[in-house]
C-alpha atoms as a PDB file:
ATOM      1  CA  UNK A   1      77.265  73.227 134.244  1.00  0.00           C
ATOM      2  CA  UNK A   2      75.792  76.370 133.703  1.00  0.00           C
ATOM      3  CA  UNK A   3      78.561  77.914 136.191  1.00  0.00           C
ATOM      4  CA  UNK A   4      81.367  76.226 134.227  1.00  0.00           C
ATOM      5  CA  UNK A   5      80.223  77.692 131.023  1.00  0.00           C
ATOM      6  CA  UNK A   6      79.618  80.997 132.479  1.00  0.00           C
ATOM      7  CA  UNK A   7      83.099  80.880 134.016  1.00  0.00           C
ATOM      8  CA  UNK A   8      84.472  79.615 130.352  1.00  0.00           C
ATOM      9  CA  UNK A   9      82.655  83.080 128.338  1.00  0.00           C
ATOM     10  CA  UNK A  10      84.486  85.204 130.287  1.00  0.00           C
ATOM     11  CA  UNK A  11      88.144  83.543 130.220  1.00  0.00           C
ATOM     12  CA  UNK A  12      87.375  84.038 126.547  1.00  0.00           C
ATOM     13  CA  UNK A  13      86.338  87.207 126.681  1.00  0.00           C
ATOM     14  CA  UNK A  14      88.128  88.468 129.284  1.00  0.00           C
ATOM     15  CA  UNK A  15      91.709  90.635 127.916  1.00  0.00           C
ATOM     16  CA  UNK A  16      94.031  89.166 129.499  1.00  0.00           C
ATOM     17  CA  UNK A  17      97.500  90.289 130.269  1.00  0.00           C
ATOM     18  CA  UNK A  18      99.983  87.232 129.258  1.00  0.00           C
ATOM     19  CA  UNK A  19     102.886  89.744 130.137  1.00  0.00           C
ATOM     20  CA  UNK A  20     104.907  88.945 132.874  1.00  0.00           C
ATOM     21  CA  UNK A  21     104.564  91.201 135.897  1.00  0.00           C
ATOM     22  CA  UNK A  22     107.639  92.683 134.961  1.00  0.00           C
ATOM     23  CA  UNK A  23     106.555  94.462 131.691  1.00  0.00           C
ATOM     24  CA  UNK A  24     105.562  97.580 131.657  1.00  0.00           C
ATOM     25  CA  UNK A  25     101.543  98.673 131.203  1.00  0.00           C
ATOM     26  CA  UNK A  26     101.446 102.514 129.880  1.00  0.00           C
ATOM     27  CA  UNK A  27      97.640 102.227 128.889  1.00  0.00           C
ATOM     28  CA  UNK A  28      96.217 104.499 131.275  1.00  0.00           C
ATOM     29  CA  UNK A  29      92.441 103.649 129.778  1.00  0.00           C
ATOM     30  CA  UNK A  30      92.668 107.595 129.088  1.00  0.00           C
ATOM     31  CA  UNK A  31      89.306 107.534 126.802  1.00  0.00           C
ATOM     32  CA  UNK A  32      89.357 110.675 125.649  1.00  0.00           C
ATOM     33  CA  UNK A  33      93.007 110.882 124.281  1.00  0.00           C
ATOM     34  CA  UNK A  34      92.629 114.020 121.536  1.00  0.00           C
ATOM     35  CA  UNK A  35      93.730 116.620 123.464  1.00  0.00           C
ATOM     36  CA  UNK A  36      96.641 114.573 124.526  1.00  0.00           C
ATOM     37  CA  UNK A  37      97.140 113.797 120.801  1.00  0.00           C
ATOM     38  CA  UNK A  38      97.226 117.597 120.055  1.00  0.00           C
ATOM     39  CA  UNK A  39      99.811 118.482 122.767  1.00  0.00           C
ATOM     40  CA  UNK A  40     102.010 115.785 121.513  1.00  0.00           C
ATOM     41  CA  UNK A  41     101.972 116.983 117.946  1.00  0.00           C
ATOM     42  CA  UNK A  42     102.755 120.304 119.173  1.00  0.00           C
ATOM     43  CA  UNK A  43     105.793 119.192 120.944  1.00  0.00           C
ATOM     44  CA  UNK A  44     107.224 117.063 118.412  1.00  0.00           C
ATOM     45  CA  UNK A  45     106.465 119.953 115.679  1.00  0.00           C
ATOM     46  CA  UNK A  46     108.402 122.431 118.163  1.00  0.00           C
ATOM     47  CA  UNK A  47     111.028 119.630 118.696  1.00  0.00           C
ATOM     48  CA  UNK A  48     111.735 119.060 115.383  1.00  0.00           C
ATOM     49  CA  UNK A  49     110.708 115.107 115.686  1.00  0.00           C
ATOM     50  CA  UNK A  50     108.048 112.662 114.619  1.00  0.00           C
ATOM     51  CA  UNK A  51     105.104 111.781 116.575  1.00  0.00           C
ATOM     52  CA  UNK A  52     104.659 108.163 117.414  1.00  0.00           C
ATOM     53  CA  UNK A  53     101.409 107.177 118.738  1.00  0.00           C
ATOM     54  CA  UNK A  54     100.960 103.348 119.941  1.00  0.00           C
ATOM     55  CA  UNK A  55      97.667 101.881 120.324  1.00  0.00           C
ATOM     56  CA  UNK A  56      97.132  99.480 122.461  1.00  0.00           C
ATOM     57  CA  UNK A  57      96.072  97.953 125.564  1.00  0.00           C
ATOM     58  CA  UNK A  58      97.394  96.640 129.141  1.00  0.00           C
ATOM     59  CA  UNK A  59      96.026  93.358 128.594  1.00  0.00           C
ATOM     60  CA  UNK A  60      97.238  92.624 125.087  1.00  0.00           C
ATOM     61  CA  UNK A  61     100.680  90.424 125.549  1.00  0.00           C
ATOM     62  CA  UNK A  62     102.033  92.487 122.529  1.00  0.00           C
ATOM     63  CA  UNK A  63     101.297  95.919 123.715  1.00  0.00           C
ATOM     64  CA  UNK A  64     103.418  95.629 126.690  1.00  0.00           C
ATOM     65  CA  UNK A  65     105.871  93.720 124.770  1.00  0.00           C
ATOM     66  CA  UNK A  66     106.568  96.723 122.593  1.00  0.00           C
ATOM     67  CA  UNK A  67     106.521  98.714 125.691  1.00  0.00           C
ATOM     68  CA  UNK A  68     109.073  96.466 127.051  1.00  0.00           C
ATOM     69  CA  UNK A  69     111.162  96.903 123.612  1.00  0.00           C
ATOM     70  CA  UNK A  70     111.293 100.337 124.338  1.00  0.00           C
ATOM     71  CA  UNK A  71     113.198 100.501 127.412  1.00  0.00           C
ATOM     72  CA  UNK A  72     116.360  98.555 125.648  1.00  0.00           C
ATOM     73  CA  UNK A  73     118.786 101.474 125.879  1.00  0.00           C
ATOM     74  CA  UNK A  74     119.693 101.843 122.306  1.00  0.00           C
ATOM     75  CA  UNK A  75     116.621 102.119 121.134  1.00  0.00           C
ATOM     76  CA  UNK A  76     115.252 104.600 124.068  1.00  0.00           C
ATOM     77  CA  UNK A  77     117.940 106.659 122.906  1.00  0.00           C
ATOM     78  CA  UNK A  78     116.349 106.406 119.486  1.00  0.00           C
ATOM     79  CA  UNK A  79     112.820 107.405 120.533  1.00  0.00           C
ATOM     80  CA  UNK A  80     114.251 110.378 123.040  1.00  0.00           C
ATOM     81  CA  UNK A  81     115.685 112.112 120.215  1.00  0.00           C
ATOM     82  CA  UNK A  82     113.727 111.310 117.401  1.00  0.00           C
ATOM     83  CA  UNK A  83     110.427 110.837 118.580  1.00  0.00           C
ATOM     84  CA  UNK A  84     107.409 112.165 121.145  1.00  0.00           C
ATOM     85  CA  UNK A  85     105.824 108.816 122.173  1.00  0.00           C
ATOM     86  CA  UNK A  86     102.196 108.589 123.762  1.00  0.00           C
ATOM     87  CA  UNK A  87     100.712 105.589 124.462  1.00  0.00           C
ATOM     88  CA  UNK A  88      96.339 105.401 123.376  1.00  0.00           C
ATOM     89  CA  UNK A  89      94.552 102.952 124.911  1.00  0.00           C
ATOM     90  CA  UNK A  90      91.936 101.226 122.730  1.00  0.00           C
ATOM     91  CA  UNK A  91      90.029  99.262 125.369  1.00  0.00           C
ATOM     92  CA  UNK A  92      88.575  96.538 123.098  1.00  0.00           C
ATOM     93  CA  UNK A  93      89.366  98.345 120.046  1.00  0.00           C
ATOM     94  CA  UNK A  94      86.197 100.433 120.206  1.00  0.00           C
ATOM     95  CA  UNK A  95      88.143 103.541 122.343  1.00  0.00           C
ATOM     96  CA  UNK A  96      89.971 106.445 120.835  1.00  0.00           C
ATOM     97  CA  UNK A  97      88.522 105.883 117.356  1.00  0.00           C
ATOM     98  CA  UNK A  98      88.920 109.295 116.875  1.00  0.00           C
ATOM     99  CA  UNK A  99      92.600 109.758 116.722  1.00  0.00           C
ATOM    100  CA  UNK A 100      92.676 106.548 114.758  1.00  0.00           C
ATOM    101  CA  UNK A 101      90.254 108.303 112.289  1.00  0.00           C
ATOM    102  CA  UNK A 102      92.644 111.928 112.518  1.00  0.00           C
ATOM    103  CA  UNK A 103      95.227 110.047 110.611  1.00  0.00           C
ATOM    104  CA  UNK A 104      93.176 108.302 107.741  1.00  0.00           C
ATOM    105  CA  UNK A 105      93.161 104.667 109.301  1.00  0.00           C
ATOM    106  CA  UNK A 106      89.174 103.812 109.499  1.00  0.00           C
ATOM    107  CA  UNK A 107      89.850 100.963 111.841  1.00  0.00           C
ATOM    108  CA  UNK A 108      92.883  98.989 113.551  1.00  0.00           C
ATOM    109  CA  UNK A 109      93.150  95.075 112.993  1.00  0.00           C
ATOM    110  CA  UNK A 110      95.692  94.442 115.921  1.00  0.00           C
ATOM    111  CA  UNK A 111      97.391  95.662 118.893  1.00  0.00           C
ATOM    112  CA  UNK A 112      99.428  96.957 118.701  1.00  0.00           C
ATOM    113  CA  UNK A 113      99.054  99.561 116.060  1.00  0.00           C
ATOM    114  CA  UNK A 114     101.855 101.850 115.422  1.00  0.00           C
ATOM    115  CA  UNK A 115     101.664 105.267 113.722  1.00  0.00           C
ATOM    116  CA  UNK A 116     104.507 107.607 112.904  1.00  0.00           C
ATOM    117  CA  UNK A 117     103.224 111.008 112.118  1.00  0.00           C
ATOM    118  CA  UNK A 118     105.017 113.902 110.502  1.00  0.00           C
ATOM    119  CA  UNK A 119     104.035 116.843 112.691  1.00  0.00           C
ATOM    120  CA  UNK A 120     104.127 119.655 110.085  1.00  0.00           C
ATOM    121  CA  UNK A 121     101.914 117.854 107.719  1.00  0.00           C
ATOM    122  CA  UNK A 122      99.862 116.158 110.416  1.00  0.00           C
ATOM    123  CA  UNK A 123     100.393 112.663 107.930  1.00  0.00           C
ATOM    124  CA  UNK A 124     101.021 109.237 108.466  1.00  0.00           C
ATOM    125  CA  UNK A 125     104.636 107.438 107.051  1.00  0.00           C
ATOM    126  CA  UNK A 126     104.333 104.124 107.703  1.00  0.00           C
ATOM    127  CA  UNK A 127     101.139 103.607 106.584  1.00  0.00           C
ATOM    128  CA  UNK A 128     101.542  99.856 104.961  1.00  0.00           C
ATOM    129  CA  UNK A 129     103.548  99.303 107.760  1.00  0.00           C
ATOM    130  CA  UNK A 130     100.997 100.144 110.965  1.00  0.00           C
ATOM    131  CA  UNK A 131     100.296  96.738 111.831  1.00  0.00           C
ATOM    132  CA  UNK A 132     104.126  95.429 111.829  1.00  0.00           C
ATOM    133  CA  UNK A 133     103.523  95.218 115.658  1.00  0.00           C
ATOM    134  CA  UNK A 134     101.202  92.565 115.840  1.00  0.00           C
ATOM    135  CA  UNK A 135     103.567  90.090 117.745  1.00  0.00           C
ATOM    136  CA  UNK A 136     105.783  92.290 119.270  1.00  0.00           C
ATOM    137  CA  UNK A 137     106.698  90.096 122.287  1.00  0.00           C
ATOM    138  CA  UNK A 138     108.217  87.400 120.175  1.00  0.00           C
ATOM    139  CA  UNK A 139     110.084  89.826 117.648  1.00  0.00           C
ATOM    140  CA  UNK A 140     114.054  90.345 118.434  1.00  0.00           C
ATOM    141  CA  UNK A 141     114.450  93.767 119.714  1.00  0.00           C
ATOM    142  CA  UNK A 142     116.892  94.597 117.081  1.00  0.00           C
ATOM    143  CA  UNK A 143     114.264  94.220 114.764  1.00  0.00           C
ATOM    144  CA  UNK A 144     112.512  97.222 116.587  1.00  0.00           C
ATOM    145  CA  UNK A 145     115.620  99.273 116.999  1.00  0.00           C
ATOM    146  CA  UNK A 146     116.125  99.155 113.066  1.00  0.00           C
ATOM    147  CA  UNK A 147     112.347  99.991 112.581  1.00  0.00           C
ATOM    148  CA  UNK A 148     112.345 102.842 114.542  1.00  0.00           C
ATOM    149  CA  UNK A 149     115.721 104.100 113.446  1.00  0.00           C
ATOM    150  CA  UNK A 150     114.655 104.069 109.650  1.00  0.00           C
ATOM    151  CA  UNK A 151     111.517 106.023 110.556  1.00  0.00           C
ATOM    152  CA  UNK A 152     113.658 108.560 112.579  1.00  0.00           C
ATOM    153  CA  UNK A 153     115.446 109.231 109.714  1.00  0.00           C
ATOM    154  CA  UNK A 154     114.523 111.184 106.045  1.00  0.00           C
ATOM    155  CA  UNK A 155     112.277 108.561 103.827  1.00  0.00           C
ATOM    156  CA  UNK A 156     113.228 108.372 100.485  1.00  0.00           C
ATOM    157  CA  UNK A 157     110.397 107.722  97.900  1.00  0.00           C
ATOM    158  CA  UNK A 158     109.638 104.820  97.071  1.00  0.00           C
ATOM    159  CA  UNK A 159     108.006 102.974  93.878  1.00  0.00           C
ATOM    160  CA  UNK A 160     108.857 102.802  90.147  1.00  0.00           C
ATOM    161  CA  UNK A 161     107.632 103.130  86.667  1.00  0.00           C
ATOM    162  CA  UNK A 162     104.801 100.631  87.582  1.00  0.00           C
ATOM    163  CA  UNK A 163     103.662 103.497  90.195  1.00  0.00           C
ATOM    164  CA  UNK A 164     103.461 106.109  88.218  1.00  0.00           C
ATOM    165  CA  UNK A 165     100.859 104.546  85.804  1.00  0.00           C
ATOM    166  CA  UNK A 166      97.435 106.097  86.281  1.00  0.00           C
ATOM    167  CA  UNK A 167      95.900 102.706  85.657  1.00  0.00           C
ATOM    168  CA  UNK A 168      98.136 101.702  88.646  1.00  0.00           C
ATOM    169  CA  UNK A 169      97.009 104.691  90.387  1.00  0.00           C
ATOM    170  CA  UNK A 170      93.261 104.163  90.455  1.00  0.00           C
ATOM    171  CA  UNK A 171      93.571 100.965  90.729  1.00  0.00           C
ATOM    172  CA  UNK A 172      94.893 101.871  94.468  1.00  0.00           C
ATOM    173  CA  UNK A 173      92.184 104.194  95.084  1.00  0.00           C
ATOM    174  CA  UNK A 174      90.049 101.877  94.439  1.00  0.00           C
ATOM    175  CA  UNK A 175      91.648  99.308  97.262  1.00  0.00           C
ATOM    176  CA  UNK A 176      92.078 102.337  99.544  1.00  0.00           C
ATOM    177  CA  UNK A 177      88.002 103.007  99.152  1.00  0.00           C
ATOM    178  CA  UNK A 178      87.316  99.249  99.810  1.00  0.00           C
ATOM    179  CA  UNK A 179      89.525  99.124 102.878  1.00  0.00           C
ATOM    180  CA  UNK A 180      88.127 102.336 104.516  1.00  0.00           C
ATOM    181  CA  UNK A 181      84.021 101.312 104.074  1.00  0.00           C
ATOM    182  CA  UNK A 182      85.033  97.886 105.679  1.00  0.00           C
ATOM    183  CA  UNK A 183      86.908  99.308 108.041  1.00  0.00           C
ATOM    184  CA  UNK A 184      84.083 101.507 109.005  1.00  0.00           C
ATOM    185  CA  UNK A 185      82.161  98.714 109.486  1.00  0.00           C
ATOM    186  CA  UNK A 186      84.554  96.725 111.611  1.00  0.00           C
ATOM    187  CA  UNK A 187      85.024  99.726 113.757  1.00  0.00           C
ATOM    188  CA  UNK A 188      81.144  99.830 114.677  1.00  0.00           C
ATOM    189  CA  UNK A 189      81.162  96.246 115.348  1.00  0.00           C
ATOM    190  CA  UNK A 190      84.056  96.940 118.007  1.00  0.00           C
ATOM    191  CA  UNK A 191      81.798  99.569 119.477  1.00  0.00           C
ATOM    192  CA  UNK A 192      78.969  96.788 119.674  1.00  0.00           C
ATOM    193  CA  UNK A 193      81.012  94.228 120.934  1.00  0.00           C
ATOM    194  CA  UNK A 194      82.092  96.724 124.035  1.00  0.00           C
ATOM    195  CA  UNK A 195      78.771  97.989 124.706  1.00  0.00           C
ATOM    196  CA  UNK A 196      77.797  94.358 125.035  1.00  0.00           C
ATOM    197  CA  UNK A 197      80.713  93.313 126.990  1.00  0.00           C
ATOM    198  CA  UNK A 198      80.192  96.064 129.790  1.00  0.00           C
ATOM    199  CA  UNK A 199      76.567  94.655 130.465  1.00  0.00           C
ATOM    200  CA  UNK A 200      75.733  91.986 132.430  1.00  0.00           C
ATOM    201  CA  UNK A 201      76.166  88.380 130.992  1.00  0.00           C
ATOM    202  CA  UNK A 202      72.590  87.778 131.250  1.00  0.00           C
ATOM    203  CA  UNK A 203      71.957  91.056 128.619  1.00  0.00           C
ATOM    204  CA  UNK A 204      73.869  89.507 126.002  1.00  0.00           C
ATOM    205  CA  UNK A 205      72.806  88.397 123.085  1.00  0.00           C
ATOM    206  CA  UNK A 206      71.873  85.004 122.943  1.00  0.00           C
ATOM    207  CA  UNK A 207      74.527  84.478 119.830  1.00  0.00           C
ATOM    208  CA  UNK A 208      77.321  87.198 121.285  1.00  0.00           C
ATOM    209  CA  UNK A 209      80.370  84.357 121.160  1.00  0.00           C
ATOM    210  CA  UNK A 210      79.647  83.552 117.569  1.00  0.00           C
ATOM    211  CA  UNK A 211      79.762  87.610 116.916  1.00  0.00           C
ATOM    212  CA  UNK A 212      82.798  87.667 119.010  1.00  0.00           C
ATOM    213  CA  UNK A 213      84.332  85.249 116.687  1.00  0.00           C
ATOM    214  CA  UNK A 214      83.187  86.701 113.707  1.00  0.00           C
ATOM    215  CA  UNK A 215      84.202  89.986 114.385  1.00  0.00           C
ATOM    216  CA  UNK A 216      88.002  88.535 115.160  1.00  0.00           C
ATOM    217  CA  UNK A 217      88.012  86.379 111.932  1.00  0.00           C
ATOM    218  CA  UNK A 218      86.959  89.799 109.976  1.00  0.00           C
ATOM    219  CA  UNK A 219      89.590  91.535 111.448  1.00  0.00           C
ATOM    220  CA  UNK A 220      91.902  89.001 110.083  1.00  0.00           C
ATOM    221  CA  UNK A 221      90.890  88.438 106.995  1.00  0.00           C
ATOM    222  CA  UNK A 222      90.429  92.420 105.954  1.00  0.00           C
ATOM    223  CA  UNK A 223      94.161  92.928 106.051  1.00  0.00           C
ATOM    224  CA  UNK A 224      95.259  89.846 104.505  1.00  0.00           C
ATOM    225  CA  UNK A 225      92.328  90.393 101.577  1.00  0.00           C
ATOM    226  CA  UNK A 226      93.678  93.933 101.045  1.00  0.00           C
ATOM    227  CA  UNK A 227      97.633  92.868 100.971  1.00  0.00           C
ATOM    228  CA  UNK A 228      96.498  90.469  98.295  1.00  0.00           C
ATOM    229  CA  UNK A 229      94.368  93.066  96.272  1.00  0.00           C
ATOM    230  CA  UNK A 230      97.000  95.010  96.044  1.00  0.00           C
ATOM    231  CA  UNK A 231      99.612  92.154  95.387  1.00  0.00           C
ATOM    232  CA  UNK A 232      97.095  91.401  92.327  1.00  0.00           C
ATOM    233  CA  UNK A 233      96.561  94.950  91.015  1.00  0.00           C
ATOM    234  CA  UNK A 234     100.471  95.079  90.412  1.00  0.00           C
ATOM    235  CA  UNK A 235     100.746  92.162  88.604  1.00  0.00           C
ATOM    236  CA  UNK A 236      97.995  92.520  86.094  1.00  0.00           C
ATOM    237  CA  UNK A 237      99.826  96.526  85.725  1.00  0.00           C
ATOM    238  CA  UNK A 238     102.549  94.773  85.043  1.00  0.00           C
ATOM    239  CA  UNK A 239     101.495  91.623  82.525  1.00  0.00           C
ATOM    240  CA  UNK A 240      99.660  94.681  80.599  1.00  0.00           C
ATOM    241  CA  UNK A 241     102.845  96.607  80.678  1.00  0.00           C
ATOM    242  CA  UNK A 242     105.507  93.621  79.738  1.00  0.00           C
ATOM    243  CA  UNK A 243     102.314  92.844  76.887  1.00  0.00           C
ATOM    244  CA  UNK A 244     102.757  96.392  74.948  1.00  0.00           C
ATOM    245  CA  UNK A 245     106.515  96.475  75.941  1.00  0.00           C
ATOM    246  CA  UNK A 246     106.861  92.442  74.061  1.00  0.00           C
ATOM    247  CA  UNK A 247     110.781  92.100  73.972  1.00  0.00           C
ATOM    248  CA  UNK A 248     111.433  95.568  75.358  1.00  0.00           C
ATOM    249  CA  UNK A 249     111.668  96.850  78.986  1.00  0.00           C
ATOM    250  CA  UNK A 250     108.966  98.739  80.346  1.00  0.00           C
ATOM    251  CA  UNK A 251     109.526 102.251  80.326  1.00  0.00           C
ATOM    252  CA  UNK A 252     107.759 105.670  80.666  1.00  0.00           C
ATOM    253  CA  UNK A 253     106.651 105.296  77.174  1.00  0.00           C
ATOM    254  CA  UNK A 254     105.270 101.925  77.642  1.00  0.00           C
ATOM    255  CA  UNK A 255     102.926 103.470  81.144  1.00  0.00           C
ATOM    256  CA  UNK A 256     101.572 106.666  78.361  1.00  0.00           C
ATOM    257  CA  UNK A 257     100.726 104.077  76.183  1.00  0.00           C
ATOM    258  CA  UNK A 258      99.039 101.147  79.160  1.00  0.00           C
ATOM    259  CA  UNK A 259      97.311 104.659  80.343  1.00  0.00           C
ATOM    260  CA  UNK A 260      96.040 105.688  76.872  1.00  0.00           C
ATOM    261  CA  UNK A 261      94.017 102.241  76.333  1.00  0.00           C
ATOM    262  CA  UNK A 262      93.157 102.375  80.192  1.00  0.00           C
ATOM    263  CA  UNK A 263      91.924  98.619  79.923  1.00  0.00           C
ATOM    264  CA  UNK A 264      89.572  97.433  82.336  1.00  0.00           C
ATOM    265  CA  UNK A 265      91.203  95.751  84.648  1.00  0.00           C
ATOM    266  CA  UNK A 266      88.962  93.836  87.485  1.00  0.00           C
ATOM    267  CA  UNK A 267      89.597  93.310  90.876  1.00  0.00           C
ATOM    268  CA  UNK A 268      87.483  91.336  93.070  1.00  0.00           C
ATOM    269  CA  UNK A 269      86.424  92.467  96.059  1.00  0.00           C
ATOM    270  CA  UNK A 270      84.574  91.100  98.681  1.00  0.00           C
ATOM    271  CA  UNK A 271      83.008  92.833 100.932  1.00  0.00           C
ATOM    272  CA  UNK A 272      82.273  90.645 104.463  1.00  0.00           C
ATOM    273  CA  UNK A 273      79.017  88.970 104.816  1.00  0.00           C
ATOM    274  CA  UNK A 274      77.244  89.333 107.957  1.00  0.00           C
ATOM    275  CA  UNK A 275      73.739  89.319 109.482  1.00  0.00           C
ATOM    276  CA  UNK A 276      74.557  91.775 111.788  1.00  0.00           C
ATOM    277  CA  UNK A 277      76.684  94.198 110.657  1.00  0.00           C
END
């Protein structure tokens, strides 16, 4: 019994590659992946193009699927002459933190995660977008051409009045600051996890499958809780907005005014509980 269950843990654990043998697997578990990183912004800022960094893994099914997406010829003609592409292996989502970190993302939820960087100002565009990846072996490779084709291109700004409100404004911060001291914390409990996972079985903790699972149910919930703060700090922007505006439409005026009162409007946050971390 004891064999069986031993055998069990590490199927579980164990990152498996559900890719075919066919798919490509351009995670070269390169650990230390700055310098790389700083080559390839250098190119693309020469080259005039963005920098697309993929993190990922070999043995994550969507990883290689994206890799896989990549080598349709439309869209490699896309990424040849818009983009330089490097692959960052993230082990079990504890490697390369660093890079992740360069660009203002305190910890990844998925893999893949994609950034697009603009080379001259070293920032990331598709910020709310990073995670889009998630399942890309069962999304239509037209859907990536289009992606990456929009993100070639110039990005017009984006956002209305409701954005330029102050309240609005901090309100964001204050999400932003939320998301980036819980993503610290996820990101050390990666690190844990794969210290853990390279000993033996018998050094494990006695309770390391429940922290396995609570680690992977954090990582889930922390995006979806911050896509619904933010969903909820627009709509109480904008029933204080439509409130001063009454029968009117919002306008400019109506944001000096919401800004004026600067009404205390509550979000709730919660923070993850955990014994551990």
């Amino acid at each position: 019994m004891r064999l069986l269950v031993s055998l069990l843990a590490l199927f579980l654990l164990a990152p498996v590659a559900m890719a075919d043998d066919t798919s490509p697997s351009p995670f070269d578990q390169n650990y230390s992946a700055m310098a790389e990183v700083d080559a390839a912004m250098a190119e693309a800022l020469a080259g005039d193009k963005r920098l697309l960094l993929v993190f990922g893994a070999n043995w994550c099914h969507d990883s290689r699927g994206l890799a896989g997406h990549f080598q349709d010829p439309e869209l490699a003609a896309t990424l040849r002459d818009h983009y330089v592409t490097r692959f960052i292996d993230v082990g079990w989502r504890d490697q390369n933190q660093d890079v992740i970190r360069r660009f203002g993302v305190a910890a990844l939820y998925a893999t893949p995660m994609v950034m697009i960087i603009d080379p001259a100002e070293e920032t990331l565009l598709n910020r709310d977008t990073r995670e889009t990846w998630g399942a890309a072996a069962s999304t239509p490779v037209e859907q990536a051409r289009s992606y990456f084709a929009h993100w070639a291109g110039d990005i017009p700004a984006s956002g209305g009045v409701v954005e330029t409100s102050l309240v609005y404004q901090a309100m964001m911060i204050e999400i932003d600051v939320f998301e980036e001291e819980e993503g610290k914390r996820l990101a050390a409990a990666y690190v844990e996890i794969g210290h853990w996972r390279a000993l033996p079985e018998a050094e494990w903790p006695e309770d390391f499958m429940a922290l396995v699972d609570e680690v992977d149910e954090w990582r889930r919930e922390l995006p979806r809780q911050v896509t619904e703060l933010r969903s909820n700090a627009r709509s109480m922007v904008v029933e204080a907005l439509t409130a001063i505006a009454g029968d009117a439409p919002v306008s400019a005026e109506t944001v000096v005014v919401l800004d004026r009162q600067n009404p205390d409007l509550h979000l709730d946050f919660q923070p993850h509980q955990s014994e551990r971390w």
